[in-house]
Protein backbone atom coordinates (compact mmCIF):
# COMPACT_ATOMS: atom_id res chain seq x y z
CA UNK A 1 21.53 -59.84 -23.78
CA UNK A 2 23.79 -57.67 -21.40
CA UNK A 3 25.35 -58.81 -18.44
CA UNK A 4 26.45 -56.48 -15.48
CA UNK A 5 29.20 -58.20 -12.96
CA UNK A 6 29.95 -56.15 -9.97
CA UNK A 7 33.09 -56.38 -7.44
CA UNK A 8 34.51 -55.12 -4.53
CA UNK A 9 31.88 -55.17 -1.98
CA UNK A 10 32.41 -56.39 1.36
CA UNK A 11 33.02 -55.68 5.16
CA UNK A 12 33.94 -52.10 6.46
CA UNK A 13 34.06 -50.26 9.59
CA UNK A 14 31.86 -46.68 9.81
CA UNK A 15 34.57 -43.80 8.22
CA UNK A 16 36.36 -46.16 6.35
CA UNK A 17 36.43 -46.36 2.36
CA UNK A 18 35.08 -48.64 -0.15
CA UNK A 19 35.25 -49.08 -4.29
CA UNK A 20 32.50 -51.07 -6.36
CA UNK A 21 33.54 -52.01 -9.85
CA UNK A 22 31.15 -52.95 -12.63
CA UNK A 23 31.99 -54.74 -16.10
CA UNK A 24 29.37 -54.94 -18.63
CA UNK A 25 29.19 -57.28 -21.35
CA UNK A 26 27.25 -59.34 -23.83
CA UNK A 27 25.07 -57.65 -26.86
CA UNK A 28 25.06 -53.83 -25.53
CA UNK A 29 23.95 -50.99 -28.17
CA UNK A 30 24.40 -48.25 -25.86
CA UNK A 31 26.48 -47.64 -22.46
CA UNK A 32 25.81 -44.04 -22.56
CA UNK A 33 23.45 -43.99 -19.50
CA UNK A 34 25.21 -46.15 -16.17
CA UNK A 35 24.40 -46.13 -12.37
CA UNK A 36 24.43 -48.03 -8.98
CA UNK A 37 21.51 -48.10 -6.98
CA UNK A 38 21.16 -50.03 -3.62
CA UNK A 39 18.71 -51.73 -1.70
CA UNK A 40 18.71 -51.91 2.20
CA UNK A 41 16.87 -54.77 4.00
CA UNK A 42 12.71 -54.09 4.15
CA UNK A 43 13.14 -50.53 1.89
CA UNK A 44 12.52 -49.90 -2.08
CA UNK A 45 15.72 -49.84 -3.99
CA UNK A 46 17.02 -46.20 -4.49
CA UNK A 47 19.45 -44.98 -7.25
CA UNK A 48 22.78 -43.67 -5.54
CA UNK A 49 24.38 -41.99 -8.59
CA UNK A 50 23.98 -41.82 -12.32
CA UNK A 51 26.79 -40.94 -14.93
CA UNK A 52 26.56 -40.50 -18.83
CA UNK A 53 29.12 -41.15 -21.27
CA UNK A 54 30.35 -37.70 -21.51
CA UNK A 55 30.89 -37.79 -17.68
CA UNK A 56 27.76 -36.29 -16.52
CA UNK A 57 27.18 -37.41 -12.72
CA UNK A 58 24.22 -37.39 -10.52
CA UNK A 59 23.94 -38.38 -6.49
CA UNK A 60 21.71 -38.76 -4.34
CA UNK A 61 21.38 -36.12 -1.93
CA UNK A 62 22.09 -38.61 0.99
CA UNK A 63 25.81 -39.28 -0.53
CA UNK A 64 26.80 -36.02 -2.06
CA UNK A 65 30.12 -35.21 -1.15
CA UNK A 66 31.19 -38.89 0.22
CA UNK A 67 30.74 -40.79 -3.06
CA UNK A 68 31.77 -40.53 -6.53
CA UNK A 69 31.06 -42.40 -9.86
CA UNK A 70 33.12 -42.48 -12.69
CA UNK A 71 33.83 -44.97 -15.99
CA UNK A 72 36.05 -46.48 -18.11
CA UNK A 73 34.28 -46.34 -21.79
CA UNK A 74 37.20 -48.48 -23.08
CA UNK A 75 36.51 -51.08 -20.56
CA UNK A 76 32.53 -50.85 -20.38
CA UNK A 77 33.06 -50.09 -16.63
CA UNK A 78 31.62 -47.81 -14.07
CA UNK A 79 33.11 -47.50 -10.28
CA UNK A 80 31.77 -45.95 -7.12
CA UNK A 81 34.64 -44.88 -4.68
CA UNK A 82 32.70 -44.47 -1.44
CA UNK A 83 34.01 -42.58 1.36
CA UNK A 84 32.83 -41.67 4.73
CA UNK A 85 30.88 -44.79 4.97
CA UNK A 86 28.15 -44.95 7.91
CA UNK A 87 25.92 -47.72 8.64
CA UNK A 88 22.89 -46.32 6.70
CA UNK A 89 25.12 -47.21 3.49
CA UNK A 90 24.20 -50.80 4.49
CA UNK A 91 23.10 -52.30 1.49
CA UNK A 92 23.35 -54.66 -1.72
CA UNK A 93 24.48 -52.61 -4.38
CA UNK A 94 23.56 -53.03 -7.75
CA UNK A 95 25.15 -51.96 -11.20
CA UNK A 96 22.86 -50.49 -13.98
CA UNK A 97 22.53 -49.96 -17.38
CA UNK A 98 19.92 -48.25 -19.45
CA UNK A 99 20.78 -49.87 -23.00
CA UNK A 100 16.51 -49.29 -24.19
CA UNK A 101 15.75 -51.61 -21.14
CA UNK A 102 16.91 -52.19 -17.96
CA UNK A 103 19.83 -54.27 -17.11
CA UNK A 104 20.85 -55.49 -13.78
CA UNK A 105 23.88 -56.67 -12.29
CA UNK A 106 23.89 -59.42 -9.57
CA UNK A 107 24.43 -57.36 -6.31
CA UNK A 108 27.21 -56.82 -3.92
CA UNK A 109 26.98 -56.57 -0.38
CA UNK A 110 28.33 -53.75 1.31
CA UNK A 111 27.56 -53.77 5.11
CA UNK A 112 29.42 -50.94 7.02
CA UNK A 113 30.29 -51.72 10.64
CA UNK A 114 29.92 -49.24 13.88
């Protein structure tokens, strides 16, 4: 059993900056693949960016350039820093790991503000 507990999420006006912290825990074999996806209201949850243990990073196309994942191996934690929010970032965001299933973390609401 793995547990995934996000942070940081929360209230922020379009421009402005935001950074989503994930801890995982519990029984985990591997951490090597981690990623946050996000869910708006009434669409299919998306993946936002992927990293690997060595550091390898993927975005979606929509937030190239404006966000950036990274992790803390010694910690079991992975972080989005988010910049240049607009309101289409409206979302829960969720904290993943592949560890031969899929693990979940609870969500975090970001909602970005015009």
């Amino acid at each position: 059993q793995v547990q995934l507990v996000e942070s940081g999420g929360g209230l922020v006006q379009a421009g402005g900056s935001l950074r989503l912290s994930c801890t995982a825990s519990g029984r985990i074999f591997s951490t090597n693949v981690m990623a946050w996806f996000r869910q708006a209201p009434g669409k299919q949850r998306e993946l936002v960016a992927r990293i690997t243990g060595d550091g390898t990073t993927n975005y979606a196309d929509s937030v190239k350039g404006r966000f950036t994942i990274s992790r803390d191996n010694a910690k079991n934690m992975v972080f989005l820093q988010m910049n240049s929010l607009n309101v289409e970032d409206t979302a829960v965001y969720y904290c993943y790991l592949w560890d031969n299933k899929n693990y979940w973390g609870q969500g975090t609401q970001v909602t970005v503000s015009s």
